[in-house]
Protein backbone atom coordinates (compact mmCIF):
# COMPACT_ATOMS: atom_id res chain seq x y z
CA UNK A 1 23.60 -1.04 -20.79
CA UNK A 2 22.50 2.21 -19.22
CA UNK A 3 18.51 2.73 -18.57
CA UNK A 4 18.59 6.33 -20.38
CA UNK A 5 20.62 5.09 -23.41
CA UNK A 6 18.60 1.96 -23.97
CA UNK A 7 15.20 4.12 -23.46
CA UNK A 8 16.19 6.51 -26.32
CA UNK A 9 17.48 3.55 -28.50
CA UNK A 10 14.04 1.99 -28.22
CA UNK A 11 12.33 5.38 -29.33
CA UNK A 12 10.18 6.10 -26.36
CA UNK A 13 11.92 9.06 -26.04
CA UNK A 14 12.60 11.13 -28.66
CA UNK A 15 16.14 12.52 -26.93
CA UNK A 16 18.15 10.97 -24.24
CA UNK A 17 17.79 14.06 -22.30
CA UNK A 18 14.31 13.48 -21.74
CA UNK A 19 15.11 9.85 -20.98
CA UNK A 20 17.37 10.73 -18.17
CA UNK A 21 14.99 13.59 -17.05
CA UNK A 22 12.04 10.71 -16.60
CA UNK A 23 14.96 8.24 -14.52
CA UNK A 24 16.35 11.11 -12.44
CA UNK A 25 12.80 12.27 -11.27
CA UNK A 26 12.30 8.29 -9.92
CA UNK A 27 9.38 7.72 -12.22
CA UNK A 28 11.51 4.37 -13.94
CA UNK A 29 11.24 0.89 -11.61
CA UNK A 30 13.25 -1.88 -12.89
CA UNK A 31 11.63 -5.50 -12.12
CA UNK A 32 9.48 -3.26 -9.27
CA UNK A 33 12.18 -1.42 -7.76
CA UNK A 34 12.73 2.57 -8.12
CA UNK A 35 15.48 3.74 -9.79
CA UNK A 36 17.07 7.09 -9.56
CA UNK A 37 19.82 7.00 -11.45
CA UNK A 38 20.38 6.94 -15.35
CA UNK A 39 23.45 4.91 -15.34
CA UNK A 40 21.59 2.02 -14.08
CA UNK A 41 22.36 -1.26 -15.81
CA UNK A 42 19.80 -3.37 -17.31
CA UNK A 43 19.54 -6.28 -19.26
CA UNK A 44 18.07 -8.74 -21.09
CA UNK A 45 14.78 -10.11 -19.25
CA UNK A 46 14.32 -6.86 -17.00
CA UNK A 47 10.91 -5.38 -16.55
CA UNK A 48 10.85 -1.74 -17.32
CA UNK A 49 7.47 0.25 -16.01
CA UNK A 50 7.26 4.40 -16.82
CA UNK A 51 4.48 6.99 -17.58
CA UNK A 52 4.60 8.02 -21.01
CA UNK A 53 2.30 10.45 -22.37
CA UNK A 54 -1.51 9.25 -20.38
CA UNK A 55 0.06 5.78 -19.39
CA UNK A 56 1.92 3.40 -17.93
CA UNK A 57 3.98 1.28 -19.70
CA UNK A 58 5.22 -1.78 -19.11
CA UNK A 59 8.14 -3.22 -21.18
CA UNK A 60 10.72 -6.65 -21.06
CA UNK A 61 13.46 -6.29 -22.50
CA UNK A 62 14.47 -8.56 -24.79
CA UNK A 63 17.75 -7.74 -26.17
CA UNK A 64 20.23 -4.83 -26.35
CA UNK A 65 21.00 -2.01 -28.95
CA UNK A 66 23.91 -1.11 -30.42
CA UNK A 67 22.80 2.07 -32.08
CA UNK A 68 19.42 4.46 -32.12
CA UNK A 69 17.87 2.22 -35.43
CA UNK A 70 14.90 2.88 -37.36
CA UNK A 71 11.61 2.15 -35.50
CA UNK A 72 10.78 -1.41 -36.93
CA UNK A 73 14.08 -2.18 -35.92
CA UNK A 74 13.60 -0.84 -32.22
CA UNK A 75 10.33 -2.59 -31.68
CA UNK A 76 12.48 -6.01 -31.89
CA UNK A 77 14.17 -4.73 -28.75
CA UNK A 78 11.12 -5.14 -26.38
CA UNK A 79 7.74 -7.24 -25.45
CA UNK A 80 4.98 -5.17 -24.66
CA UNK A 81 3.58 -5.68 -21.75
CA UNK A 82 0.88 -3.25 -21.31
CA UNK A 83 -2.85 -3.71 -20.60
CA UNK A 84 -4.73 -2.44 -23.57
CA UNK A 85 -7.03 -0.09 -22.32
CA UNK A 86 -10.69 0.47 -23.67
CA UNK A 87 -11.27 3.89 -25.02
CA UNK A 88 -13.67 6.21 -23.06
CA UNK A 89 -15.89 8.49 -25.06
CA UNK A 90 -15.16 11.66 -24.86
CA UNK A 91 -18.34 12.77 -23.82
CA UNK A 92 -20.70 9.71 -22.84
CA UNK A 93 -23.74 11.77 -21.93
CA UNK A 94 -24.29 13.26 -25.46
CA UNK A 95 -27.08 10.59 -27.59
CA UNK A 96 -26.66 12.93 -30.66
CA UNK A 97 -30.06 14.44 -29.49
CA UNK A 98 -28.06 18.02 -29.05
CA UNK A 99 -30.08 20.69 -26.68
CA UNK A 100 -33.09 19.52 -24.75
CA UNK A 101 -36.51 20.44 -25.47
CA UNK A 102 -38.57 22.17 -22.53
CA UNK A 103 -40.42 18.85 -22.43
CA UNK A 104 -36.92 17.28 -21.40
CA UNK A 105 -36.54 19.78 -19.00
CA UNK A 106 -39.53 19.61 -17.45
CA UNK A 107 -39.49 15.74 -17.71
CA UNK A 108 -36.13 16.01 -15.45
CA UNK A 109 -37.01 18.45 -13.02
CA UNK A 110 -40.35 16.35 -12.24
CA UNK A 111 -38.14 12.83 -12.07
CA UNK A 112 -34.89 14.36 -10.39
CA UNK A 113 -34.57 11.47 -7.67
CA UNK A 114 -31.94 14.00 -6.24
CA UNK A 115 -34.87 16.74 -5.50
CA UNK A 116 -36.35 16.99 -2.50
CA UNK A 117 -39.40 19.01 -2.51
C-alpha cells in the first residue's frame, strides 16, 4: 500500500495532500531509511517515524486499510511506538509568589554568584 494513502487512512493527517507533502519533503523513514517518494510501498511490520505537530512519532504497522474508517477503527491499524514524554511547565521559574519585593531584589543583587564586584 502506498505511504501517503495509508498515512491519511490512519488519521494522522487530516488530507492525503498533506500526507504526501510530509513524504515528498523526506521527513518519512521507513524501518530507518528516508523516503522521498509517496508511492512507496509498505507493509505489515514496517516502522514508520515522522514529525507531527511538536514530535516525533514512531509507528508499526500492523495491518492495512481498505478505506479512511472512523478513528477507533484506525487506531487498530498501528502500535505506538513513541516515548511518552514528561510535560515541561510552561514557566518553571514562577512559585506563585508573582512580583518580587525590594527585599528579593536586594537579596539577589547581594547573592548574584554571577556578579563580580
Amino acid at each position: 500500500m502506498r505511504a501517503d494513502k495509508w498515512l491519511w487512512h490512519a488519521r494522522f493527517f487530516k488530507t492525503r495532500g498533506l500526507a504526501t507533502k510530509l513524504i515528498a519533503a523526506g521527513h518519512l523513514r521507513v524501518n530507518g531509511t528516508k523516503i522521498a517518494k509517496a508511492s512507496h510501498g509498505i507493509s505489515p511490520g514496517d516502522v514508520l517515524t515522522f514529525p507531527q505537530a511538536k514530535r516525533v512519532r514512531v509507528i508499526r504497522l500492523v495491518a492495512l486499510s481498505l478505506r479512511r474508517g472512523p478513528a477507533p477503527e484506525a487506531q487498530l491499524l498501528y502500535e505506538d511506538l513513541t516515548p511518552q514524554e514528561t510535560p515541561v511547565p510552561k514557566n518553571p521559574g514562577f512559585e506563585g509568589k508573582g512580583r518580587p519585593t525590594g527585599k528579593d531584589r536586594r537579596n539577589a543583587r547581594l547573592y548574584d554568584p554571577t556578579r563580580l564586584e
